[in-house]
PDB file of N, CA and C in Angstrom:
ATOM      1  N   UNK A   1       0.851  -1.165   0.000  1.00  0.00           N
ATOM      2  CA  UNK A   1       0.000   0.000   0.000  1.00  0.00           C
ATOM      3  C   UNK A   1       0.901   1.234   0.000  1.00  0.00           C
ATOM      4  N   UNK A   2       0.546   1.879  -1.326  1.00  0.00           N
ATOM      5  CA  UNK A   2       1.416   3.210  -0.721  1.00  0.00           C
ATOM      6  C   UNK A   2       0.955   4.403  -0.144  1.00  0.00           C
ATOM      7  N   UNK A   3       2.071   5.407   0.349  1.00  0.00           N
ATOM      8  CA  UNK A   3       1.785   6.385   1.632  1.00  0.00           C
ATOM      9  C   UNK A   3       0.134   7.422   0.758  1.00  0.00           C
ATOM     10  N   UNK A   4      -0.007   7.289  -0.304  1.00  0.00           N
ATOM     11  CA  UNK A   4      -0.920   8.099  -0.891  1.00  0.00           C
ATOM     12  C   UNK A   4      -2.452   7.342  -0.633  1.00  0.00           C
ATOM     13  N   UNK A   5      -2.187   5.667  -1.118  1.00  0.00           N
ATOM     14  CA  UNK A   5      -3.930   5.152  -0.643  1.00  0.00           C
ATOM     15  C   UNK A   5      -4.010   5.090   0.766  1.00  0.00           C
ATOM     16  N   UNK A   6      -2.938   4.724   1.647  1.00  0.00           N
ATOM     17  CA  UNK A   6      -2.935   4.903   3.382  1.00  0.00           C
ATOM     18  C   UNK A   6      -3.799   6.821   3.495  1.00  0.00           C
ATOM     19  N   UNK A   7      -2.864   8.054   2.946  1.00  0.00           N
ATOM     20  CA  UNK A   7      -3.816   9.070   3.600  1.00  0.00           C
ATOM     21  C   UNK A   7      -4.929   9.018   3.335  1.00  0.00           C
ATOM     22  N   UNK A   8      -5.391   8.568   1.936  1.00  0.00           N
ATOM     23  CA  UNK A   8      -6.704   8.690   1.472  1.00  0.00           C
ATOM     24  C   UNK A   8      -8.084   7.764   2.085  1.00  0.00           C
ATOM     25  N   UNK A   9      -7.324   6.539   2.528  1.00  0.00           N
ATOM     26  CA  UNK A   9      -8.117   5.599   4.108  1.00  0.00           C
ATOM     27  C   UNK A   9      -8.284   6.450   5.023  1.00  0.00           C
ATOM     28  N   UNK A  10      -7.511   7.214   4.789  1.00  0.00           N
ATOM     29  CA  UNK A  10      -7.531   7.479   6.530  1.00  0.00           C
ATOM     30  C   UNK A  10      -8.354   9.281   6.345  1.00  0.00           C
ATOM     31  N   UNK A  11      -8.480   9.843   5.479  1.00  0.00           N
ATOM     32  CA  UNK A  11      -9.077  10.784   5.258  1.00  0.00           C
ATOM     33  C   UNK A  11     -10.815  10.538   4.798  1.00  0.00           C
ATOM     34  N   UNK A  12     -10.992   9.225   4.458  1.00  0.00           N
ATOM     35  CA  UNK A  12     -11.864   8.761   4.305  1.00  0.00           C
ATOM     36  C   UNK A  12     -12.713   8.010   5.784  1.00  0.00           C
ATOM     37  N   UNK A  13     -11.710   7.710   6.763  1.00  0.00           N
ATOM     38  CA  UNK A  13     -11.978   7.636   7.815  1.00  0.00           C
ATOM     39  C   UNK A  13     -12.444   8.324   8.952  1.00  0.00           C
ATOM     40  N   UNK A  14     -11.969   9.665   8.652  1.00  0.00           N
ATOM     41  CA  UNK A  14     -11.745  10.537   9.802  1.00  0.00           C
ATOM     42  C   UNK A  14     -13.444  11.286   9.750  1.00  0.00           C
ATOM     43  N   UNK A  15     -13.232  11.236  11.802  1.00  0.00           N
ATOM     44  CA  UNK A  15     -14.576  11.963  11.475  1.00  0.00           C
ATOM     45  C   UNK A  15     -14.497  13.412  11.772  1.00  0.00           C
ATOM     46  N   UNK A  16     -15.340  14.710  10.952  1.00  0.00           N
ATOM     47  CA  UNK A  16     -15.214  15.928  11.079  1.00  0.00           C
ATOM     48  C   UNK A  16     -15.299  16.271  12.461  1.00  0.00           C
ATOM     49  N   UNK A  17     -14.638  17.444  12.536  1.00  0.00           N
ATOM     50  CA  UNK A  17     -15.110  17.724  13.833  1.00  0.00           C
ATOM     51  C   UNK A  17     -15.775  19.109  14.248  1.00  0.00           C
ATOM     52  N   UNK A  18     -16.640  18.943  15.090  1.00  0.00           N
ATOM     53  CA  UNK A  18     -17.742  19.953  15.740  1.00  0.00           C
ATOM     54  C   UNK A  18     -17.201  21.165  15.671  1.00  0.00           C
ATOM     55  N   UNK A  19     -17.826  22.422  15.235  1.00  0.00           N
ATOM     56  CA  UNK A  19     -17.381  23.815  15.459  1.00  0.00           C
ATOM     57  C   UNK A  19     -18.516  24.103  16.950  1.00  0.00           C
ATOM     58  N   UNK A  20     -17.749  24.970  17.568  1.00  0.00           N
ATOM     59  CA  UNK A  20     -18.562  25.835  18.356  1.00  0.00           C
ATOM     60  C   UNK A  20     -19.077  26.425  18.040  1.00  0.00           C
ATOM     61  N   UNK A  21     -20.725  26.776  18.672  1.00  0.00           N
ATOM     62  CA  UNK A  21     -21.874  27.770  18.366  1.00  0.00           C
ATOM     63  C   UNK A  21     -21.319  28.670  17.977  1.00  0.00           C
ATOM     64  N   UNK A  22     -20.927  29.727  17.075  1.00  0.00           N
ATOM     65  CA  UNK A  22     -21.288  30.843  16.660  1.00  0.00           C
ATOM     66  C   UNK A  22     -19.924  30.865  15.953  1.00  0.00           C
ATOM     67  N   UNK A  23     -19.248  29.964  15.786  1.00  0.00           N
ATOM     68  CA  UNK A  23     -17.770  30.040  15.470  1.00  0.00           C
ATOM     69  C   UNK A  23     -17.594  30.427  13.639  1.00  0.00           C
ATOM     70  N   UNK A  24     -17.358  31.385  13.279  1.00  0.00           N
ATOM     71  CA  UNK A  24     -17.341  31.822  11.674  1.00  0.00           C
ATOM     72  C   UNK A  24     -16.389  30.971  11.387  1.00  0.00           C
ATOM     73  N   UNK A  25     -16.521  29.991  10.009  1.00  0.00           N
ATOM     74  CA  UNK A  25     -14.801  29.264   9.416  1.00  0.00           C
ATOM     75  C   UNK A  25     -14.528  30.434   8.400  1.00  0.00           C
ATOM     76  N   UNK A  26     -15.016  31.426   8.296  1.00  0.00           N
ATOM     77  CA  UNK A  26     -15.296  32.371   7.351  1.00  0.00           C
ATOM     78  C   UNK A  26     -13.888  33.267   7.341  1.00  0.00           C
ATOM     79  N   UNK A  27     -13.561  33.205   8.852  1.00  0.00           N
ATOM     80  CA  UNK A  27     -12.165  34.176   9.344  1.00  0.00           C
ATOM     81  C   UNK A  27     -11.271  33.242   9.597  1.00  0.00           C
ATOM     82  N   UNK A  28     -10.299  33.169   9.138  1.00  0.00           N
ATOM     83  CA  UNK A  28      -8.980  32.520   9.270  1.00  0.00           C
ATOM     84  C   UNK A  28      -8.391  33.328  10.645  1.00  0.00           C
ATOM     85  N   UNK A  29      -8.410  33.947  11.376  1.00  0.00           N
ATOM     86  CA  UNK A  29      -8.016  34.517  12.483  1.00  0.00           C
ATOM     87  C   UNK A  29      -8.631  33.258  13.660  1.00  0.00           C
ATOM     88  N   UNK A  30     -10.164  33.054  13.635  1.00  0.00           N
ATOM     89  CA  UNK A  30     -10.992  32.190  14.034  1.00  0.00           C
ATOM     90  C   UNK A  30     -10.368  30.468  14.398  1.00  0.00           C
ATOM     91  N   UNK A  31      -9.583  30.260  13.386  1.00  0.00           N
ATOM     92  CA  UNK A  31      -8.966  28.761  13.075  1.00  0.00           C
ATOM     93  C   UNK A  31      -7.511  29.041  13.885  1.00  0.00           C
ATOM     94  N   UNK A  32      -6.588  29.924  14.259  1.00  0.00           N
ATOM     95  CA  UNK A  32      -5.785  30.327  15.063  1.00  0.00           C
ATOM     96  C   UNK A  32      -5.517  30.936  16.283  1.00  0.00           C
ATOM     97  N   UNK A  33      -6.772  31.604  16.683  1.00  0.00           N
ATOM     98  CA  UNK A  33      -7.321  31.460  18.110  1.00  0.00           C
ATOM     99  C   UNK A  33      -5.964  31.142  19.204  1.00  0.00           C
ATOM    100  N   UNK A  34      -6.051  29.308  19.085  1.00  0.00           N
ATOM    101  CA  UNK A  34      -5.311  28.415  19.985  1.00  0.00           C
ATOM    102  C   UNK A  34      -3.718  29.424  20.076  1.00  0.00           C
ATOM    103  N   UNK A  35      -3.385  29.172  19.073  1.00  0.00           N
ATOM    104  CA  UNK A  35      -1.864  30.016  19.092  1.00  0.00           C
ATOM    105  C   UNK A  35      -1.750  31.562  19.611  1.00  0.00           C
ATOM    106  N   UNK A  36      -2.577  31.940  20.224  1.00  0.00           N
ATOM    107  CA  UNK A  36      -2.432  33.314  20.176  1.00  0.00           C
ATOM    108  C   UNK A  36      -1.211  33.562  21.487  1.00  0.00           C
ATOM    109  N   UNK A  37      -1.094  32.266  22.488  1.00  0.00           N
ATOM    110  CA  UNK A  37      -0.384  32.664  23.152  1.00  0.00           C
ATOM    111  C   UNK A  37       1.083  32.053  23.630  1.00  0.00           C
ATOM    112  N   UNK A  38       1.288  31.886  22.340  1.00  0.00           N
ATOM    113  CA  UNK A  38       2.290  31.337  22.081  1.00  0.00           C
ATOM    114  C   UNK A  38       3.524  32.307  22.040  1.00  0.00           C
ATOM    115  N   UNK A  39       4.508  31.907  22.485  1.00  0.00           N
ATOM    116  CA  UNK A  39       5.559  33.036  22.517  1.00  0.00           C
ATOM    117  C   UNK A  39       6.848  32.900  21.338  1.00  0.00           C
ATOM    118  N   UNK A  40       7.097  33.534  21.025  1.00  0.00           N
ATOM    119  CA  UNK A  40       8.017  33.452  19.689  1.00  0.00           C
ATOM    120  C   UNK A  40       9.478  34.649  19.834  1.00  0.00           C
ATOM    121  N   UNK A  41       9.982  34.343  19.008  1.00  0.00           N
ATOM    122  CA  UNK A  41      11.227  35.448  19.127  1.00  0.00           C
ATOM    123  C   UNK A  41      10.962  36.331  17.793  1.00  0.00           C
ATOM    124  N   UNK A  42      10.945  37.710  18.079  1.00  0.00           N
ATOM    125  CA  UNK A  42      11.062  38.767  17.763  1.00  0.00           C
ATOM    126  C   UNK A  42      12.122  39.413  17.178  1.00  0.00           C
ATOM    127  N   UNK A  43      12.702  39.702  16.386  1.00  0.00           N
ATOM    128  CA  UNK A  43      14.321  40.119  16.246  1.00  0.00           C
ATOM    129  C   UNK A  43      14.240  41.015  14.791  1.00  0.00           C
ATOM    130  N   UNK A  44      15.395  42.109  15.040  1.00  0.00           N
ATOM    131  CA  UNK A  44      15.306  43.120  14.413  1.00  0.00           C
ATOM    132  C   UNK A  44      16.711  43.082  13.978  1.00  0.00           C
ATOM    133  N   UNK A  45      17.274  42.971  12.567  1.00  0.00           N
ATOM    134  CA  UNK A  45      18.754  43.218  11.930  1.00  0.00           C
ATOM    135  C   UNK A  45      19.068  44.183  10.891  1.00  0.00           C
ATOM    136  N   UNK A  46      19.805  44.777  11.581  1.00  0.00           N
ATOM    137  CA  UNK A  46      20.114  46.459  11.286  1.00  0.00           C
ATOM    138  C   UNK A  46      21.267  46.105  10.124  1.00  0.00           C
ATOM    139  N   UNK A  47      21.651  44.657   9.843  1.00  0.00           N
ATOM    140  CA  UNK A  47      22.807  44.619   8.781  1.00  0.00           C
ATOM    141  C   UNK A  47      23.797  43.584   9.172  1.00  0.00           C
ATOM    142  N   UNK A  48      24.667  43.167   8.373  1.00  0.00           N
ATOM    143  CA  UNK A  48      25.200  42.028   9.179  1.00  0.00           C
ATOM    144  C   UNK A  48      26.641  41.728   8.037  1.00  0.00           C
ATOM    145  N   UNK A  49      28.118  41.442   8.579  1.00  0.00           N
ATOM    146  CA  UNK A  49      29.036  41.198   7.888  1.00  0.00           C
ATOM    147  C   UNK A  49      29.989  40.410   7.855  1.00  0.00           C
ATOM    148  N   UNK A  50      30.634  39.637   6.984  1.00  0.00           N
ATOM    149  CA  UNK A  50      31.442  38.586   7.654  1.00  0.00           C
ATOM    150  C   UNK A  50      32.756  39.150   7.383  1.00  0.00           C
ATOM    151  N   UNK A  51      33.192  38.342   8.870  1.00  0.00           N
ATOM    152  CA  UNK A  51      34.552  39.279   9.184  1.00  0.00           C
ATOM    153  C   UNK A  51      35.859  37.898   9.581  1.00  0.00           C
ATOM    154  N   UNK A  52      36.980  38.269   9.414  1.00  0.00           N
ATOM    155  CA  UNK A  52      37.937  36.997   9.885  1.00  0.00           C
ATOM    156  C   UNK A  52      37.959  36.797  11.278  1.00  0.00           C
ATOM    157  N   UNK A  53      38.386  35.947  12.568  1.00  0.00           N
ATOM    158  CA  UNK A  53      38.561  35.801  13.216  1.00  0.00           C
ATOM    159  C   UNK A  53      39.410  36.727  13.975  1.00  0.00           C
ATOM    160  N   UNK A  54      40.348  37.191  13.452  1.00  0.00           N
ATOM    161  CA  UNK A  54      41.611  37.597  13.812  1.00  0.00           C
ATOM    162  C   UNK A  54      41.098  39.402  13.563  1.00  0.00           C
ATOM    163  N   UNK A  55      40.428  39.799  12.618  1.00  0.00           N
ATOM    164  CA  UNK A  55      39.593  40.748  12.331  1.00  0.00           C
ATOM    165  C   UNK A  55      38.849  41.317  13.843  1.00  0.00           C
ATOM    166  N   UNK A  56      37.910  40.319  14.498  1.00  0.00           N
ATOM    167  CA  UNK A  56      37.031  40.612  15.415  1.00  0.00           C
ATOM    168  C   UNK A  56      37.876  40.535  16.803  1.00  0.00           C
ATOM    169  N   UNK A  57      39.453  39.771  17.043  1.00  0.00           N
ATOM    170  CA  UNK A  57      39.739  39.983  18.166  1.00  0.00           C
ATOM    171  C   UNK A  57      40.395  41.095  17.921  1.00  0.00           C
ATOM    172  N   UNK A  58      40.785  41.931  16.813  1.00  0.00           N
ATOM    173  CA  UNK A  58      41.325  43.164  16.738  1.00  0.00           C
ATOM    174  C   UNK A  58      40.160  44.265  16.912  1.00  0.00           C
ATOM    175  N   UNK A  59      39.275  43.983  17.275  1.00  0.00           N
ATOM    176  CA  UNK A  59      37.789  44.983  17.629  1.00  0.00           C
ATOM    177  C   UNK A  59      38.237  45.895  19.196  1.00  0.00           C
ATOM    178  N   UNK A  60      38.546  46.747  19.209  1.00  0.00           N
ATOM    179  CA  UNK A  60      38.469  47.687  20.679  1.00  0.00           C
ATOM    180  C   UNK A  60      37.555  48.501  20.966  1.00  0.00           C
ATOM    181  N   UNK A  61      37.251  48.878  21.941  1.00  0.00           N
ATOM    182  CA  UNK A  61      36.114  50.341  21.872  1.00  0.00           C
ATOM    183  C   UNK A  61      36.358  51.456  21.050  1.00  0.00           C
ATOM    184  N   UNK A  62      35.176  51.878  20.807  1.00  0.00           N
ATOM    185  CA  UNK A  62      35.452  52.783  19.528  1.00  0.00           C
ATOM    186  C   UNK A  62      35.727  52.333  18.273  1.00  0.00           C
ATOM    187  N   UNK A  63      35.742  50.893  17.760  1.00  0.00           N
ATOM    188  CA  UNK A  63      35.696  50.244  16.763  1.00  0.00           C
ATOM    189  C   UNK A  63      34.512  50.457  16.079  1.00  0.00           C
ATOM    190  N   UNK A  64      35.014  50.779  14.535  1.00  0.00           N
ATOM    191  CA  UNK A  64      33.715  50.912  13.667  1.00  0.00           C
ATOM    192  C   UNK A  64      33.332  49.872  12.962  1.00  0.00           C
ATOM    193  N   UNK A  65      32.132  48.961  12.903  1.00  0.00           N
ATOM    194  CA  UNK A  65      31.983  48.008  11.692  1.00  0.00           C
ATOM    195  C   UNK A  65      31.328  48.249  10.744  1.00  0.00           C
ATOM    196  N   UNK A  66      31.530  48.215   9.630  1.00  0.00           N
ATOM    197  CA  UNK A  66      30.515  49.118   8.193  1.00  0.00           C
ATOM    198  C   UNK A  66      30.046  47.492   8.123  1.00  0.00           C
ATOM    199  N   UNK A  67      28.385  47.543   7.901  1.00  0.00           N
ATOM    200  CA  UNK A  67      27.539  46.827   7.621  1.00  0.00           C
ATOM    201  C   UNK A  67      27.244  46.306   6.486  1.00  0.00           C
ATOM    202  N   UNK A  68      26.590  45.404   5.790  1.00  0.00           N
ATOM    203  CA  UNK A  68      26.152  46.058   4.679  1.00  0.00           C
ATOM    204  C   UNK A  68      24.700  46.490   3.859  1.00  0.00           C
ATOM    205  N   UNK A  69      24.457  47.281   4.958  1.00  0.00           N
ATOM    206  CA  UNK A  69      23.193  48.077   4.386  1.00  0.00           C
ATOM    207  C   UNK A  69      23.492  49.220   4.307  1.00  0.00           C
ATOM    208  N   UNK A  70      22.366  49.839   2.815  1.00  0.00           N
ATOM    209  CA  UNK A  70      22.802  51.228   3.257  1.00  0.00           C
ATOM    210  C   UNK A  70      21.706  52.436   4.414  1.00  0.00           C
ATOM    211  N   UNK A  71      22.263  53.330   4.708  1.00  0.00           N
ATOM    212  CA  UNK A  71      21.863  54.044   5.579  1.00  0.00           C
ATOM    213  C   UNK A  71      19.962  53.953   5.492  1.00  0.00           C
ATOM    214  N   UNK A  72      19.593  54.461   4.028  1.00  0.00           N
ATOM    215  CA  UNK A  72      18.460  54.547   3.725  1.00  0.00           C
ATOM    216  C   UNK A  72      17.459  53.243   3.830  1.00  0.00           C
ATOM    217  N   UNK A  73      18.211  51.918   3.305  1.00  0.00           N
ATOM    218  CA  UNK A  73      17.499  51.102   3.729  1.00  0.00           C
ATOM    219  C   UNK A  73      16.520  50.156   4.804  1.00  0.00           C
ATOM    220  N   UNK A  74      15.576  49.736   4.454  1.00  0.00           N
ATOM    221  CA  UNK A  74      14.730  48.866   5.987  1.00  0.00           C
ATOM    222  C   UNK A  74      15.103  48.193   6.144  1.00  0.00           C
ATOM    223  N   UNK A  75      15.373  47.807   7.517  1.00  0.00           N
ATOM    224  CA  UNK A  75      15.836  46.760   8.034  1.00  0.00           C
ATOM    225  C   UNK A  75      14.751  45.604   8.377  1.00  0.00           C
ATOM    226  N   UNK A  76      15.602  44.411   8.285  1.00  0.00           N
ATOM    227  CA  UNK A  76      14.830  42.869   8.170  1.00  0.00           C
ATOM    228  C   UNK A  76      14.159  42.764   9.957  1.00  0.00           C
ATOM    229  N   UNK A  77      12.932  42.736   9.554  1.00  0.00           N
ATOM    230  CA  UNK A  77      12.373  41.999  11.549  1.00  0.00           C
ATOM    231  C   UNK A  77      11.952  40.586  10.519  1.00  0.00           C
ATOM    232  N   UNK A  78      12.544  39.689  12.007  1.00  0.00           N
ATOM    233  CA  UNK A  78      12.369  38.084  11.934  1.00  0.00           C
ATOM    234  C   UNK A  78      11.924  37.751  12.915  1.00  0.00           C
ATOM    235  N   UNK A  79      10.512  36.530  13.208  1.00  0.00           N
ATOM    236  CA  UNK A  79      10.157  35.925  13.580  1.00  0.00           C
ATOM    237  C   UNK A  79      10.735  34.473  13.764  1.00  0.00           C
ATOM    238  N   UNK A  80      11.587  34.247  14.875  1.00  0.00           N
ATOM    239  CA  UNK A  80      11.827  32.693  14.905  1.00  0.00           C
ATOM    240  C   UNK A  80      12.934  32.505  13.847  1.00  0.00           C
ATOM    241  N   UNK A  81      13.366  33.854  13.203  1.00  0.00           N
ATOM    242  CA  UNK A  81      14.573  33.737  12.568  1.00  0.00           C
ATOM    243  C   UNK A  81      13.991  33.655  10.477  1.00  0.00           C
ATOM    244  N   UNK A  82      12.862  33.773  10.636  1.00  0.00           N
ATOM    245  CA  UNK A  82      12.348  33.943   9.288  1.00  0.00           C
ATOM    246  C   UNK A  82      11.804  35.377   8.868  1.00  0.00           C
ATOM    247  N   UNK A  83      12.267  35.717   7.809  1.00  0.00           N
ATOM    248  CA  UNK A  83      11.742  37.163   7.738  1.00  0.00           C
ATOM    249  C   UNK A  83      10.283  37.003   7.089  1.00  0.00           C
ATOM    250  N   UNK A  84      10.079  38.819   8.253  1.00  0.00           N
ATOM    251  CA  UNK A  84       8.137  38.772   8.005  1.00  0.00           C
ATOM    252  C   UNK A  84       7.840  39.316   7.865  1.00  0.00           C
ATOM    253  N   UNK A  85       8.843  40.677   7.708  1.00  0.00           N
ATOM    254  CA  UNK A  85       8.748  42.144   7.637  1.00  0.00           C
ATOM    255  C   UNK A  85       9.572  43.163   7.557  1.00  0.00           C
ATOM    256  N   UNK A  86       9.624  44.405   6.980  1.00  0.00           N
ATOM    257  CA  UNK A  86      10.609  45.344   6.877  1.00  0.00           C
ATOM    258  C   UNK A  86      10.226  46.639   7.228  1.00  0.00           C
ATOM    259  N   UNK A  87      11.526  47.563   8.119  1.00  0.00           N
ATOM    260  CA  UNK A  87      10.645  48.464   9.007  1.00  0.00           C
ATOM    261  C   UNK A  87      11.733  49.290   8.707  1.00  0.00           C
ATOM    262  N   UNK A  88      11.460  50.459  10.008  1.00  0.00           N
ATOM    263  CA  UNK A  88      12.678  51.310  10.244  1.00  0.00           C
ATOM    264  C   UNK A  88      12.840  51.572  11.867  1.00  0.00           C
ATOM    265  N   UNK A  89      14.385  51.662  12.273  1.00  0.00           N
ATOM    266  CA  UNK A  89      14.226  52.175  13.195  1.00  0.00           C
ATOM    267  C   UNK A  89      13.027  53.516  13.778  1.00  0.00           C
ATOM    268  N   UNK A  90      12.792  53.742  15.175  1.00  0.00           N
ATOM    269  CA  UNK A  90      11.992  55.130  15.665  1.00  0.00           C
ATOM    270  C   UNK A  90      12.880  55.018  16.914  1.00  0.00           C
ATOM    271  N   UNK A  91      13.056  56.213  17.765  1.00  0.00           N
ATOM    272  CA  UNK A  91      12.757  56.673  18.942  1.00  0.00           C
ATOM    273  C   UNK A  91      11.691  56.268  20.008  1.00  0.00           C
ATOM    274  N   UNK A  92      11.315  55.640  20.857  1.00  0.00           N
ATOM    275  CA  UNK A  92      10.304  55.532  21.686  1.00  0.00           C
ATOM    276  C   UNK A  92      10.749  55.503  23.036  1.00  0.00           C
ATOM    277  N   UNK A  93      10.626  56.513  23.907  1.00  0.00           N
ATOM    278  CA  UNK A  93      10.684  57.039  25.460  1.00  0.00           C
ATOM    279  C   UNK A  93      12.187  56.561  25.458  1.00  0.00           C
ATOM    280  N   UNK A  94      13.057  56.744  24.913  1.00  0.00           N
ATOM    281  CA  UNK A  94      14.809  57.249  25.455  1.00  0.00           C
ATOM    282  C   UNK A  94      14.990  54.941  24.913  1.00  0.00           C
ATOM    283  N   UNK A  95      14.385  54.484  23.941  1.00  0.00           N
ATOM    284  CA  UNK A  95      14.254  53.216  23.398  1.00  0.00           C
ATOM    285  C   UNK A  95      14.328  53.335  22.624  1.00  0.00           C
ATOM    286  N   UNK A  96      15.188  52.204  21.506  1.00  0.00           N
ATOM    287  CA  UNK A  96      14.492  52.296  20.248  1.00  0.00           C
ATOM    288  C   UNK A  96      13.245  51.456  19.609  1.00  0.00           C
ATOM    289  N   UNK A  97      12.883  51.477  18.757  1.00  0.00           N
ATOM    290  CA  UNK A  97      11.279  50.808  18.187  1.00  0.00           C
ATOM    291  C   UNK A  97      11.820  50.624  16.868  1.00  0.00           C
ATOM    292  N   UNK A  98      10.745  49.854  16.170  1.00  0.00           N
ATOM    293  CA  UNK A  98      10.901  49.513  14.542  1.00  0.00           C
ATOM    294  C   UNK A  98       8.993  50.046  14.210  1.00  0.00           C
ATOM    295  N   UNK A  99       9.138  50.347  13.101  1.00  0.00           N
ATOM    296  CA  UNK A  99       8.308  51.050  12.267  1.00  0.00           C
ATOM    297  C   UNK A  99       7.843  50.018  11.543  1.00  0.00           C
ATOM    298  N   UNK A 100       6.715  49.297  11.320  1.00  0.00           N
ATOM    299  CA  UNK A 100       6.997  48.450  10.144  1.00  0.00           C
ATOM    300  C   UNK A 100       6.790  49.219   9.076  1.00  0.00           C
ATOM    301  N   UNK A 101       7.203  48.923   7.860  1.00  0.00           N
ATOM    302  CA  UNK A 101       6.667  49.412   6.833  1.00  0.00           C
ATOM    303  C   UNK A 101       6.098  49.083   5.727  1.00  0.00           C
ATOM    304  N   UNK A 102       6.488  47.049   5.742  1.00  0.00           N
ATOM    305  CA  UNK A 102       6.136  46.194   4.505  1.00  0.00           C
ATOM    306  C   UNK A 102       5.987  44.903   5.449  1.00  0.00           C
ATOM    307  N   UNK A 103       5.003  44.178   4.784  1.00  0.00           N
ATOM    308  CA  UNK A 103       5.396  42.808   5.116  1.00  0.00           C
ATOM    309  C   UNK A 103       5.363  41.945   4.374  1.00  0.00           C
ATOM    310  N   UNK A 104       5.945  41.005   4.301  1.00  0.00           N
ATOM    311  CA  UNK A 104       7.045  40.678   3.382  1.00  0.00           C
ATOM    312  C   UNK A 104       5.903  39.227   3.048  1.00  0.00           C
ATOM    313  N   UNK A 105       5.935  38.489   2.024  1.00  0.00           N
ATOM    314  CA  UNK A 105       4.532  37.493   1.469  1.00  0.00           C
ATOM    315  C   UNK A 105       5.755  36.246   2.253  1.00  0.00           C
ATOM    316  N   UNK A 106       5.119  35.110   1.981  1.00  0.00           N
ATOM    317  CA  UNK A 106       5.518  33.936   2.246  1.00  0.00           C
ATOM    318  C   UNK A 106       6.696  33.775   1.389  1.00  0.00           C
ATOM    319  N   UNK A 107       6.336  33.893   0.133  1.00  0.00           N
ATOM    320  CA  UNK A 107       7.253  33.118  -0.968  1.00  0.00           C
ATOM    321  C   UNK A 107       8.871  33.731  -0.517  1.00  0.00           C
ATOM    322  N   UNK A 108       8.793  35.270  -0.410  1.00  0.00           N
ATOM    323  CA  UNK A 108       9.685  35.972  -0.628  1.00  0.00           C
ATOM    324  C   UNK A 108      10.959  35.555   1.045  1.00  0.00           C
ATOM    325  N   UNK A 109       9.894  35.425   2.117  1.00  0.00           N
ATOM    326  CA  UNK A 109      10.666  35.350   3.231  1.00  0.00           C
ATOM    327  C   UNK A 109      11.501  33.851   3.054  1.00  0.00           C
ATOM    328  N   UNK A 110      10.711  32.747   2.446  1.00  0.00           N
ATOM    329  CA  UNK A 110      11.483  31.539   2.337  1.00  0.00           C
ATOM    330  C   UNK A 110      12.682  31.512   1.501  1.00  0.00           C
ATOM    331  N   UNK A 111      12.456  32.846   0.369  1.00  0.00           N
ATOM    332  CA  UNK A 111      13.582  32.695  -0.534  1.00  0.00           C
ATOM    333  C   UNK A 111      14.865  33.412   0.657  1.00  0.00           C
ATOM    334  N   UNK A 112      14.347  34.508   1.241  1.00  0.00           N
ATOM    335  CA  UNK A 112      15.420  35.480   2.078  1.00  0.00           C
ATOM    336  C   UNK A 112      15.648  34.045   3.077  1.00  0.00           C
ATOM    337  N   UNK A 113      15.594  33.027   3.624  1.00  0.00           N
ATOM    338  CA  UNK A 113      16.479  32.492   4.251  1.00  0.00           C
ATOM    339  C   UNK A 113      16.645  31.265   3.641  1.00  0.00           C
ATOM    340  N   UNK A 114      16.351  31.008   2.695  1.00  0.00           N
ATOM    341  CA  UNK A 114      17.147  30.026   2.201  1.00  0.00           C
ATOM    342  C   UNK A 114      18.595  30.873   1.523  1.00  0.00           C
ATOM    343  N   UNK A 115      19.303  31.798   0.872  1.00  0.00           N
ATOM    344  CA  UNK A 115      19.725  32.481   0.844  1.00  0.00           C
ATOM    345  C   UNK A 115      20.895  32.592   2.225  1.00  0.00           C
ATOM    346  N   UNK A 116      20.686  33.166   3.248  1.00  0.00           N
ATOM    347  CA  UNK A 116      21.075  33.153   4.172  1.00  0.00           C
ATOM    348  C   UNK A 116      22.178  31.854   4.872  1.00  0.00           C
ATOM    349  N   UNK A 117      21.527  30.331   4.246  1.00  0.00           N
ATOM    350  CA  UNK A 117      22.361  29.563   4.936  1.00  0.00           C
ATOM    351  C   UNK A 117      23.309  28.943   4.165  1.00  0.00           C
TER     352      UNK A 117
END
């Protein structure tokens, strides 16, 4: 038997299951509910460069590292290390913040980290 007539038994098997009174399938927000409190990592990269070993123990205070973004550009926010969005730094109460400004589709974030490794 292969793995394709096994799902199709077993999709043929399965029994639906009950929505709650008033529950819309209409909203995809609705079907994710459960996850809402789920905690994830957040992360914001202002640019990033590869450097030699011997490079970074020569780093002292007051060391400059040129990135490679330029000034004007948005910087990548990642979820869990996948990009999901592109923002800008702000100011917020003596903090900094990110702005979003785009968010970035599925296709495009899988290509930005496949890329990456």
């Amino acid at each position: 038997m292969t793995d394709m007539t096994h799902d199709n038994e077993a999709l043929d098997t399965a029994t639906p299951i009950e929505m709650a009174p008033g529950m819309d399938v209409s909203q995809p927000q609705d079907h994710y509910a459960f996850l809402a409190d789920i905690k994830v990592r957040l992360s914001v990269e202002v640019g990033n460069v590869s450097m030699k070993v011997s490079e970074i123990m020569d780093l002292r205070e007051g060391s400059v590292v040129e990135l490679d973004r330029q000034v004007d550009q948005l910087i990548d926010i990642n979820v869990n290390g996948t990009l999901v969005a592109r923002g800008e730094v702000v100011p917020v109460k003596n903090k900094f913040g990110v702005r979003i400004a785009e968010i970035v589709s599925n296709g495009m974030a899988r290509a930005r980290v496949e890329r990456r490794s």
